[in-house]
N, C-alpha and C. Protein backbone atom coordinates (compact mmCIF):
# COMPACT_ATOMS: atom_id res chain seq x y z
N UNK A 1 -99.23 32.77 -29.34
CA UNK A 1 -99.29 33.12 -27.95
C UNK A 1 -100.55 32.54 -27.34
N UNK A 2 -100.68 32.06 -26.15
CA UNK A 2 -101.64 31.47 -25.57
C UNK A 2 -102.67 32.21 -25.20
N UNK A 3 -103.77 32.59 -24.99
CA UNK A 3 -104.66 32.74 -24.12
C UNK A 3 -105.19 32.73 -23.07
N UNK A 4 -105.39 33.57 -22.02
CA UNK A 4 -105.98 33.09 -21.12
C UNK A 4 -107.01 32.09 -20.82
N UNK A 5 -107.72 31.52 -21.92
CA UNK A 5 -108.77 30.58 -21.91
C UNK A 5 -107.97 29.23 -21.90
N UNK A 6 -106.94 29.29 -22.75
CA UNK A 6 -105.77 28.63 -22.83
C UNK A 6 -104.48 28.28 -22.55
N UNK A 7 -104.15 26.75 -21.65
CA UNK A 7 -103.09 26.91 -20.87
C UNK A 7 -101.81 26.45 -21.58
N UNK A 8 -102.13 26.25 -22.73
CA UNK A 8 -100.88 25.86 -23.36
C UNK A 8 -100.42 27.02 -24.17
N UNK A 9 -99.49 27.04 -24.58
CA UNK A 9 -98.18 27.97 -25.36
C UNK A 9 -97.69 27.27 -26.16
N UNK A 10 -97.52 27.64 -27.37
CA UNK A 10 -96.51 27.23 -28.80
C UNK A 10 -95.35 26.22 -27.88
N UNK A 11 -95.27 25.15 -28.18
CA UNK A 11 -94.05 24.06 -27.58
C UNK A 11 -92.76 24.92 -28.52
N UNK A 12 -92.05 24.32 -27.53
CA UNK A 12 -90.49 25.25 -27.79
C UNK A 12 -89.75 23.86 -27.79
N UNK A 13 -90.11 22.74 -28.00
CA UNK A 13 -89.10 21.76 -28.01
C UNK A 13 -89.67 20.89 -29.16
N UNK A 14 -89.32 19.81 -30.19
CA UNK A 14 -89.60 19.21 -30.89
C UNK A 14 -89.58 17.40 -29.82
N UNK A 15 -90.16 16.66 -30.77
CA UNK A 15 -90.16 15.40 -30.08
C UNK A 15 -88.92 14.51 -29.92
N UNK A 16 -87.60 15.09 -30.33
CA UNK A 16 -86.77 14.49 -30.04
C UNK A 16 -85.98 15.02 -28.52
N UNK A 17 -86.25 16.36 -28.38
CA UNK A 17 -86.02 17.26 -26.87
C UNK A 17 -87.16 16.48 -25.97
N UNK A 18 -88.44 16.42 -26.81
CA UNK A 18 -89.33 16.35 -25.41
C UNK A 18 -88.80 14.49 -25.03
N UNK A 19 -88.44 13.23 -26.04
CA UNK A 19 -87.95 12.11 -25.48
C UNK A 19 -86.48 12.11 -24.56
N UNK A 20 -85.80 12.93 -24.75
CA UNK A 20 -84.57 13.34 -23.76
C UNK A 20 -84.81 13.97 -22.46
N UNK A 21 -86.03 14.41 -22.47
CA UNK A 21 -86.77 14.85 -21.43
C UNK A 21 -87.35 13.65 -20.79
N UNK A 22 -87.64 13.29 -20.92
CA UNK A 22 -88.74 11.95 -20.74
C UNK A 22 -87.50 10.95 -20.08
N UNK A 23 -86.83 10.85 -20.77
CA UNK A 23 -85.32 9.61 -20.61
C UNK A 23 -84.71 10.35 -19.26
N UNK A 24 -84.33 11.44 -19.26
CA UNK A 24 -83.73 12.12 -17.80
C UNK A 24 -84.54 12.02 -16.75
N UNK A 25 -85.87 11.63 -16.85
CA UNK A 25 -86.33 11.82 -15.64
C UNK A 25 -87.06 10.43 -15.04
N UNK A 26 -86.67 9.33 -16.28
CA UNK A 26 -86.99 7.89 -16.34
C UNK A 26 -85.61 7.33 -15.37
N UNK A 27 -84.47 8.19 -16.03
CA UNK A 27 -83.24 7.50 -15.69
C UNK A 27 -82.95 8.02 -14.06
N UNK A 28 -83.47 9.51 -13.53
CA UNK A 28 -83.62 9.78 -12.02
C UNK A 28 -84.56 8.83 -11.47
N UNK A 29 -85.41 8.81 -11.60
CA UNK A 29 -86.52 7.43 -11.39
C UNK A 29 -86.07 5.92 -10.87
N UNK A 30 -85.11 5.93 -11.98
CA UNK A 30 -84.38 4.54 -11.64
C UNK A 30 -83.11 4.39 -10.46
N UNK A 31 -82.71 5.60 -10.99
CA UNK A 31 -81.08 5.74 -10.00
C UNK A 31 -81.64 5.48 -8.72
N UNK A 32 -82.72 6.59 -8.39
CA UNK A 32 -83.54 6.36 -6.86
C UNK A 32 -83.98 5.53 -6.12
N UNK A 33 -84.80 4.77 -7.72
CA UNK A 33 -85.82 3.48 -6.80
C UNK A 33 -84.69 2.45 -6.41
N UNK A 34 -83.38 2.59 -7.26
CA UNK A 34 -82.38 0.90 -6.87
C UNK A 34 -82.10 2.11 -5.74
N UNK A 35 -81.36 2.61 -5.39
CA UNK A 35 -80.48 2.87 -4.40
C UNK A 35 -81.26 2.50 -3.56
N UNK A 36 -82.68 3.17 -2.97
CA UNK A 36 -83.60 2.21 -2.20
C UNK A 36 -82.81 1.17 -1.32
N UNK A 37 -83.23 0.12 -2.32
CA UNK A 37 -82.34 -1.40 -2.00
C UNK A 37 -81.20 -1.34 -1.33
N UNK A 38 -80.44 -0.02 -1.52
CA UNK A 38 -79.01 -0.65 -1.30
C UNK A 38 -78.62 -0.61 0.33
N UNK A 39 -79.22 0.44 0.94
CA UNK A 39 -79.50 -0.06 2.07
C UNK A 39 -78.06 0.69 2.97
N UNK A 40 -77.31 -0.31 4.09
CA UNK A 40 -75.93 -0.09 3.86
C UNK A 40 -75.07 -0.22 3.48
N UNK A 41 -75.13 -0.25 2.19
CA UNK A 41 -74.23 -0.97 1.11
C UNK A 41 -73.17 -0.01 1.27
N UNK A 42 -71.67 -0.72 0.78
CA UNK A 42 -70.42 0.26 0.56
C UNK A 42 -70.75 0.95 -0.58
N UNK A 43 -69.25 1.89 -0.86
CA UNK A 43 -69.94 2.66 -1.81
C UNK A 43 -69.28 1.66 -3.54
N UNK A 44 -68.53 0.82 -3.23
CA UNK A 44 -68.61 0.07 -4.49
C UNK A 44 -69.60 -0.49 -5.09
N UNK A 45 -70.39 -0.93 -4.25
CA UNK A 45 -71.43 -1.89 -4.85
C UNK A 45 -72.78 -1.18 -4.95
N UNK A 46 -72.52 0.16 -4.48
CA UNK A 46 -73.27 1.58 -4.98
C UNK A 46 -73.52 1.83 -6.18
N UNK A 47 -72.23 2.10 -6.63
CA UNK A 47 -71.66 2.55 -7.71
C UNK A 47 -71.89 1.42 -8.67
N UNK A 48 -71.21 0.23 -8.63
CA UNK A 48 -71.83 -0.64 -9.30
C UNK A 48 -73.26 -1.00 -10.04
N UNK A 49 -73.69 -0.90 -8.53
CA UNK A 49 -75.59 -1.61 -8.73
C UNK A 49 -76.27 -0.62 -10.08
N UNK A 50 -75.83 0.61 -9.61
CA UNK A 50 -76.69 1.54 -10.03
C UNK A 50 -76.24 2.40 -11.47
N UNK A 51 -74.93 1.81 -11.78
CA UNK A 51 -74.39 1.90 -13.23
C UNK A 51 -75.08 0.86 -13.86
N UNK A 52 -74.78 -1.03 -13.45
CA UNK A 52 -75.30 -1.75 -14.16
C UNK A 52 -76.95 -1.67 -14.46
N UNK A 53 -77.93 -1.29 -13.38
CA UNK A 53 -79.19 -1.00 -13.73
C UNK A 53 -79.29 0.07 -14.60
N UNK A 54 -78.97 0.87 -14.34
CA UNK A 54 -79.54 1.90 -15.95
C UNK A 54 -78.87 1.58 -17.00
N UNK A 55 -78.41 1.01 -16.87
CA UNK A 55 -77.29 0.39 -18.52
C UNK A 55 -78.18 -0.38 -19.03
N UNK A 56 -78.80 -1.22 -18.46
CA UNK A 56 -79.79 -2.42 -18.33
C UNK A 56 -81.42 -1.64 -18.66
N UNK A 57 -81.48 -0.58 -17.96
CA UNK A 57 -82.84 -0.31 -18.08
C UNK A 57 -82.95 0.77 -19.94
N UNK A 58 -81.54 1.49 -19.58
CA UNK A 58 -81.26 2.18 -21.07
C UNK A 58 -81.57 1.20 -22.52
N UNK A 59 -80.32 -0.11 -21.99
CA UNK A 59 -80.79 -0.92 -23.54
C UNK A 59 -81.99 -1.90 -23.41
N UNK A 60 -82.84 -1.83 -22.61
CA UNK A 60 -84.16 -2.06 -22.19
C UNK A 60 -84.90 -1.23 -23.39
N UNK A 61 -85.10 0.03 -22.98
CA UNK A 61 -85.73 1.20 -23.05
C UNK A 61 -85.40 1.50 -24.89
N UNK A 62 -84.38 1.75 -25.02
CA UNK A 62 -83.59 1.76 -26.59
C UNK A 62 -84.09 0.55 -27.47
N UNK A 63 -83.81 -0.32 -27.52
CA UNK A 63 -84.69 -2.15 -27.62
C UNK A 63 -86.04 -1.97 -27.54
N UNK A 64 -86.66 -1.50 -26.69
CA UNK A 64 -88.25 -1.48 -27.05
C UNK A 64 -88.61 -0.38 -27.84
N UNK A 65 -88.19 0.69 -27.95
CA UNK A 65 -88.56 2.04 -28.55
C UNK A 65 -88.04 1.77 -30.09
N UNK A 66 -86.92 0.60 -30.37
CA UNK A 66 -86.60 0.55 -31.31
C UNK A 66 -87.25 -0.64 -32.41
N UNK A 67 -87.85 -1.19 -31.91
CA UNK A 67 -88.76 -2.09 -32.07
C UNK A 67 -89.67 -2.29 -32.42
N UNK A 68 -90.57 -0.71 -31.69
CA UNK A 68 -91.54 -0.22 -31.93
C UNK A 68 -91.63 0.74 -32.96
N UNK A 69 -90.25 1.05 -33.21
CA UNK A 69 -90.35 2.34 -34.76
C UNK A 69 -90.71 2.12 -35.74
N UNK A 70 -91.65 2.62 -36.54
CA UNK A 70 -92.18 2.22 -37.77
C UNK A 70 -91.13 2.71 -38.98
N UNK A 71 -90.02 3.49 -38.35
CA UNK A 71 -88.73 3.76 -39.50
C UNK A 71 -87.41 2.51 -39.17
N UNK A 72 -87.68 1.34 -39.25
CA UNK A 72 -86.66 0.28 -38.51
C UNK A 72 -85.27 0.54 -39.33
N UNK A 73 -84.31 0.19 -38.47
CA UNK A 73 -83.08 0.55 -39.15
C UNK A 73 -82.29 1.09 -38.86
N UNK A 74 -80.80 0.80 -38.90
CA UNK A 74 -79.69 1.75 -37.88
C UNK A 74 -80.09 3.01 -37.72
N UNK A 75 -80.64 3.96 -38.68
CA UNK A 75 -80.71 4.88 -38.43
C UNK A 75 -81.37 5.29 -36.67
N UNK A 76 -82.69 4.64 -36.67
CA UNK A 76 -83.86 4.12 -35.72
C UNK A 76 -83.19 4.05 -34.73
N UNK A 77 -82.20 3.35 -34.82
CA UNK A 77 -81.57 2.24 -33.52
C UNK A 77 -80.65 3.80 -33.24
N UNK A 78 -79.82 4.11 -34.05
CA UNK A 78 -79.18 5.46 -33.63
C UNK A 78 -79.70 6.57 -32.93
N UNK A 79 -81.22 6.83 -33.60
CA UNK A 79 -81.59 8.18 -33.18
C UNK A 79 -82.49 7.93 -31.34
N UNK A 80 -82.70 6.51 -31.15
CA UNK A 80 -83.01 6.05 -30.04
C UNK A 80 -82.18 6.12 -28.81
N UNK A 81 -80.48 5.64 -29.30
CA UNK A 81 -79.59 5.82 -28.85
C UNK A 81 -79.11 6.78 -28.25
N UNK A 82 -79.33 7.98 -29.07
CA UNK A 82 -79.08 9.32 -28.70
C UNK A 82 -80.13 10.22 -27.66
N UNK A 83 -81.17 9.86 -28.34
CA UNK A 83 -82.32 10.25 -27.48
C UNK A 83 -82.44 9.55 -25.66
N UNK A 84 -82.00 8.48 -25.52
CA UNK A 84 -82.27 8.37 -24.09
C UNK A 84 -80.99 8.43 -23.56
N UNK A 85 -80.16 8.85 -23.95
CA UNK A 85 -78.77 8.77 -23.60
C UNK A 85 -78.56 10.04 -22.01
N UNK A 86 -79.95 10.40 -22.16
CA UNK A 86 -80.05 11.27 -20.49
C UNK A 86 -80.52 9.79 -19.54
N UNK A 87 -80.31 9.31 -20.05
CA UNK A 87 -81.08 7.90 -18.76
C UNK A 87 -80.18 8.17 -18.04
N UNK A 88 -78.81 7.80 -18.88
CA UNK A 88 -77.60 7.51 -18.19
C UNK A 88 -76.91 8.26 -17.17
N UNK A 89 -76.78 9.76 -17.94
CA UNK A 89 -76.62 10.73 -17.42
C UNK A 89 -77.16 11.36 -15.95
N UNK A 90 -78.77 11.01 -16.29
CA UNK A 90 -79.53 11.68 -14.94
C UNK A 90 -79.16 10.99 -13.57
N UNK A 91 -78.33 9.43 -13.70
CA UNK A 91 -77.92 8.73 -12.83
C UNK A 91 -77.39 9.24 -11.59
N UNK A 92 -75.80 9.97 -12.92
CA UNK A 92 -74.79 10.74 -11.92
C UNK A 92 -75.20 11.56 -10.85
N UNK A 93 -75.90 12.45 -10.87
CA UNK A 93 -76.11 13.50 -9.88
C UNK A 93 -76.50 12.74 -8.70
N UNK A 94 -77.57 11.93 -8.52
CA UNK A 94 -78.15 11.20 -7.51
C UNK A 94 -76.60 10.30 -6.61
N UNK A 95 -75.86 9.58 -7.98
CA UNK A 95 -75.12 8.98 -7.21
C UNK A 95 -73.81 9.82 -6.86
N UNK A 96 -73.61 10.65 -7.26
CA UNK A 96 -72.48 11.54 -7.02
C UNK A 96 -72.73 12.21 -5.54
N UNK A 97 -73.90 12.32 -5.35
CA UNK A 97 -74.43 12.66 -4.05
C UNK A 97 -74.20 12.14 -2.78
N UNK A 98 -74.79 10.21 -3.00
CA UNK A 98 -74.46 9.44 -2.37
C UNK A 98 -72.59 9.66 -1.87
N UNK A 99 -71.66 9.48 -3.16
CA UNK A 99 -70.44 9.35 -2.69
C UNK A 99 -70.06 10.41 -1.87
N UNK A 100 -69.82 11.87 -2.26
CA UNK A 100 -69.41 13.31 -1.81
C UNK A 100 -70.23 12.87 0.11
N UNK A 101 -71.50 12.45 -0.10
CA UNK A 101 -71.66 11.69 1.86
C UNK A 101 -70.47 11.49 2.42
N UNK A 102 -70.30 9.90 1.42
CA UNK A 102 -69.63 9.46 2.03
C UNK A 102 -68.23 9.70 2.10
N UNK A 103 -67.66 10.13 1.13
CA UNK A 103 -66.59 10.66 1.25
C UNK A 103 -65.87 11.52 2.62
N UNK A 104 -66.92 12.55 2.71
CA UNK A 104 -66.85 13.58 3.99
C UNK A 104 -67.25 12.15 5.37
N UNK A 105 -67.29 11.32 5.45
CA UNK A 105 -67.44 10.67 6.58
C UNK A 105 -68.84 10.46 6.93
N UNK A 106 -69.74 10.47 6.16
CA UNK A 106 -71.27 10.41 6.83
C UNK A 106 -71.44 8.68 6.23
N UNK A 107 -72.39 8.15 7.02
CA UNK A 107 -72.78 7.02 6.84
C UNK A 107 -73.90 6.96 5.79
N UNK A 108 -74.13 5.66 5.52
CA UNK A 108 -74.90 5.28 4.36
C UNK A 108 -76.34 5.80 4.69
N UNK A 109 -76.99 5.49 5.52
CA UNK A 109 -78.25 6.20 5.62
C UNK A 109 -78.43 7.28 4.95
N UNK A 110 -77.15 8.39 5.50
CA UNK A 110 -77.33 9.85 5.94
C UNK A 110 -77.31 10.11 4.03
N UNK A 111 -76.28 9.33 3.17
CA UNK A 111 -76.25 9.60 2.44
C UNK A 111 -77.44 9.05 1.65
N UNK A 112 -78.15 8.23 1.55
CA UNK A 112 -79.14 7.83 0.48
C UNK A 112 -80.61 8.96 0.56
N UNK A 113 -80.11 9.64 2.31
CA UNK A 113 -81.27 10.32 2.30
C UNK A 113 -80.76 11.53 1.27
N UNK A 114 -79.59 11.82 1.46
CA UNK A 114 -79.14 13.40 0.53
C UNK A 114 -79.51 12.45 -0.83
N UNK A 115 -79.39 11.51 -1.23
CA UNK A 115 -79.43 10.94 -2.75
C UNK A 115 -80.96 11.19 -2.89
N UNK A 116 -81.98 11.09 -2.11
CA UNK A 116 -82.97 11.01 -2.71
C UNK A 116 -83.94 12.11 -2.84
N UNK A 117 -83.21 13.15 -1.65
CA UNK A 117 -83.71 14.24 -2.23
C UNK A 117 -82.94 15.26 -3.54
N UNK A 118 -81.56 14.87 -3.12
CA UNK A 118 -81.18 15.32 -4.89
C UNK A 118 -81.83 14.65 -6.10
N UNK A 119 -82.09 13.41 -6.30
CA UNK A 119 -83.10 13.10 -6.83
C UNK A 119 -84.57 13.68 -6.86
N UNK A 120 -85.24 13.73 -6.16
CA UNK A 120 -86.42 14.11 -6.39
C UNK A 120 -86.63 16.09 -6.52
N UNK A 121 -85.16 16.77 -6.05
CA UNK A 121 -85.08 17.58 -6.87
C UNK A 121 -84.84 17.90 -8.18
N UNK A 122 -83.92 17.18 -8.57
CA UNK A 122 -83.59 17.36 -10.18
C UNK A 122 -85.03 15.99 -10.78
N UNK A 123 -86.00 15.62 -10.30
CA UNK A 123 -86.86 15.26 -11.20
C UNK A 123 -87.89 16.17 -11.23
N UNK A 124 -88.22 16.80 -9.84
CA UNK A 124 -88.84 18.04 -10.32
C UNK A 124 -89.05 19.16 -10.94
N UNK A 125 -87.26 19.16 -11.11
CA UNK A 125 -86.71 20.15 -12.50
C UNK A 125 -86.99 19.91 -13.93
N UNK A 126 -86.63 19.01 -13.67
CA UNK A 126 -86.60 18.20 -15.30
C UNK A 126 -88.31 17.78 -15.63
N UNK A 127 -89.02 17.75 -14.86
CA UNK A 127 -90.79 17.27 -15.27
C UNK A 127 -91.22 19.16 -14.95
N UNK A 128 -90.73 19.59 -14.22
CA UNK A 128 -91.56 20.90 -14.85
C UNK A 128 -91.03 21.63 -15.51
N UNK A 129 -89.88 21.58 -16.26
CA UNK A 129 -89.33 22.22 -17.02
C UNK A 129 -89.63 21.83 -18.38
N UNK A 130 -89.52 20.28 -18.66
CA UNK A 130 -89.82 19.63 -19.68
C UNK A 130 -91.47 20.11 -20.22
N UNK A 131 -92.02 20.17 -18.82
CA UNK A 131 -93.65 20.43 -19.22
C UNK A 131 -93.82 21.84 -19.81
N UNK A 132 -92.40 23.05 -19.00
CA UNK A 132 -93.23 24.26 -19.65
C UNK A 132 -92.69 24.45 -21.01
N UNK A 133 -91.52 23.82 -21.27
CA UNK A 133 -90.97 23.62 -23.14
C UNK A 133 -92.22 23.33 -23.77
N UNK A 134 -92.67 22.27 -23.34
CA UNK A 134 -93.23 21.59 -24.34
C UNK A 134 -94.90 22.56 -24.04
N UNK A 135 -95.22 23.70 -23.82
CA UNK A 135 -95.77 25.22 -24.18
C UNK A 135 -97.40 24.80 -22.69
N UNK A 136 -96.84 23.93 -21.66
CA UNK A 136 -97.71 23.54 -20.62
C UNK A 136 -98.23 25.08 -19.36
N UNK A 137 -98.87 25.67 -19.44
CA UNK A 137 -99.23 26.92 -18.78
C UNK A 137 -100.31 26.52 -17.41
N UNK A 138 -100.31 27.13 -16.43
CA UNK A 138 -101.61 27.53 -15.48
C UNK A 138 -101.17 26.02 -14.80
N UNK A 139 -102.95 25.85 -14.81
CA UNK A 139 -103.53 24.50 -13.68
C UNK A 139 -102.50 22.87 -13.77
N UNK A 140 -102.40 23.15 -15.21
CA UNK A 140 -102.04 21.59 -15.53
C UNK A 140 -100.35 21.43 -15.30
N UNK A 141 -99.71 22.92 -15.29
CA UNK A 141 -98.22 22.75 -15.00
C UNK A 141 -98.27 22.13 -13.42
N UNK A 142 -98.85 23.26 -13.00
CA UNK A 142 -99.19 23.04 -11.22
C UNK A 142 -99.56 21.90 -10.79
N UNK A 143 -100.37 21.17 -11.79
CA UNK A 143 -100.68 19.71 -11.66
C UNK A 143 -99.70 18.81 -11.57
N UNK A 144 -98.94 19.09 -12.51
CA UNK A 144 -97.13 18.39 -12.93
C UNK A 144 -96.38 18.54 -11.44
N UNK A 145 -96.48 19.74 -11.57
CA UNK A 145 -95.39 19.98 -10.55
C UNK A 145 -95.89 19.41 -8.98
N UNK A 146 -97.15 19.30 -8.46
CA UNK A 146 -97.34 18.35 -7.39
C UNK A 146 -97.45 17.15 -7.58
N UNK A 147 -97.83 16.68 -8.58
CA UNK A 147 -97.60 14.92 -8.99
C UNK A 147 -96.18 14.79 -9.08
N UNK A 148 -95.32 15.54 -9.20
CA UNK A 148 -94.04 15.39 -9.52
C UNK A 148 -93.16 15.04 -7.68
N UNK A 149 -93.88 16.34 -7.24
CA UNK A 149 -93.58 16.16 -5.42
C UNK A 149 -93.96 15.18 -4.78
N UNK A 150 -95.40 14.66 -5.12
CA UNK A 150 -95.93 13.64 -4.58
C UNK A 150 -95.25 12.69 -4.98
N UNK A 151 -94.49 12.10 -6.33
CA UNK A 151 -94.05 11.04 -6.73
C UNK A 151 -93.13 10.95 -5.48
N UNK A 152 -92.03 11.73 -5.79
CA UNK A 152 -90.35 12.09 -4.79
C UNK A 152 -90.92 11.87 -3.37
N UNK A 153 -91.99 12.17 -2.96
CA UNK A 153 -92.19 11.76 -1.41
C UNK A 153 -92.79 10.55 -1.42
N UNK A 154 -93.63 10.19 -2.19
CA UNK A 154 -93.56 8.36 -1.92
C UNK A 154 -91.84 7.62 -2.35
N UNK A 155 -91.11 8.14 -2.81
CA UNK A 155 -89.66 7.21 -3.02
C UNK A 155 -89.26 7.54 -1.78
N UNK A 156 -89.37 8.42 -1.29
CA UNK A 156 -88.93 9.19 0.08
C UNK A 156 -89.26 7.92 1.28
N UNK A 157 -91.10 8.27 1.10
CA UNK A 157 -91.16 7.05 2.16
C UNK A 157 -90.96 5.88 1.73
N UNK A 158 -91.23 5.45 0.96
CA UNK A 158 -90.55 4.09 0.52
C UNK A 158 -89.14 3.49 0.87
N UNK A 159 -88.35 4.43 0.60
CA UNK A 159 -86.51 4.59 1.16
C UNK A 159 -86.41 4.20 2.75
N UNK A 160 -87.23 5.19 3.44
CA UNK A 160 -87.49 5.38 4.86
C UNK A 160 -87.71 3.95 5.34
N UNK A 161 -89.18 3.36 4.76
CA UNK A 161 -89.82 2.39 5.35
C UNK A 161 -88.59 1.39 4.76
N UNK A 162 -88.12 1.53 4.13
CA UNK A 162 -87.07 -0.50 3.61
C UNK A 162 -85.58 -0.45 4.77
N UNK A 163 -85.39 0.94 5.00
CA UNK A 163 -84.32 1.25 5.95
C UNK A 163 -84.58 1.03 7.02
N UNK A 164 -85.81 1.64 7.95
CA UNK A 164 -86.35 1.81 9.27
C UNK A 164 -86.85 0.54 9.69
């Protein structure tokens, strides 16, 4: 049990939870920064862009981590596999967002703005959640959790300024 002198707590996740952690909120990261770009794009080439980039950034990401393992070997290449396999995943929500816009009739703007704050909500989930598993208490969660806001509002303005 932690201490008050002390802001950390016994981690409740091992290092293969805390890299699935890490990968979900690499792979929101990404879904966000392309959509950016897309601008008024239809929603095919939505859907497209932003499947082929994390596919791309996943066996990116899998390829270097696997590379770097000092246990080389399918096994390696497997347990890498599995482990960022939230890249992929964390995609959907952001872009599922985008479509359900457009679907109901709203235009592309209206929707990248709902995409990017569903994004930068579920990364704020996933970075302070990940932080309090892994046994993060007090100043330094709080730290997380506004570096985490601050990140989502620079993609925010960033989005804004490539649109406007």
């Amino acid at each position: 049990m932690a201490s008050p002198k002390n802001a950390q707590a016994p981690s409740k996740i091992g290092p293969a939870g805390a890299e699935r952690i890490s990968a979900a909120a690499y792979g929101l990261l990404v879904a966000a920064s392309t959509l950016i770009g897309l601008g008024d794009s239809a929603a095919s080439p939505i859907i497209i862009v932003v499947l082929i980039t994390n596919l791309v950034y996943y066996a990116t990401h899998v390829f270097a981590y696997s590379i770097g393992d000092q246990t080389a070997g399918w096994g390696s290449i497997r347990h890498h596999l599995r482990v960022s396999a939230p890249m992929i995943s964390a995609a959907f929500a952001p872009l599922l967002a985008v479509l359900v816009v457009l679907f109901f009739g709203g235009d592309t703007r209206t929707a990248t703005l709902v995409k990017m704050i569903t994004a930068s909500v579920l990364l704020s989930v996933v970075a302070v959640s990940g932080v309090r598993l892994r046994g993060i208490r007090g100043w330094p969660l709080a730290l997380v959790a506004v570096g985490t806001v601050l990140l989502a509002g620079f993609l925010i303005l960033a989005e804004f300024l490539v649109l406007h």
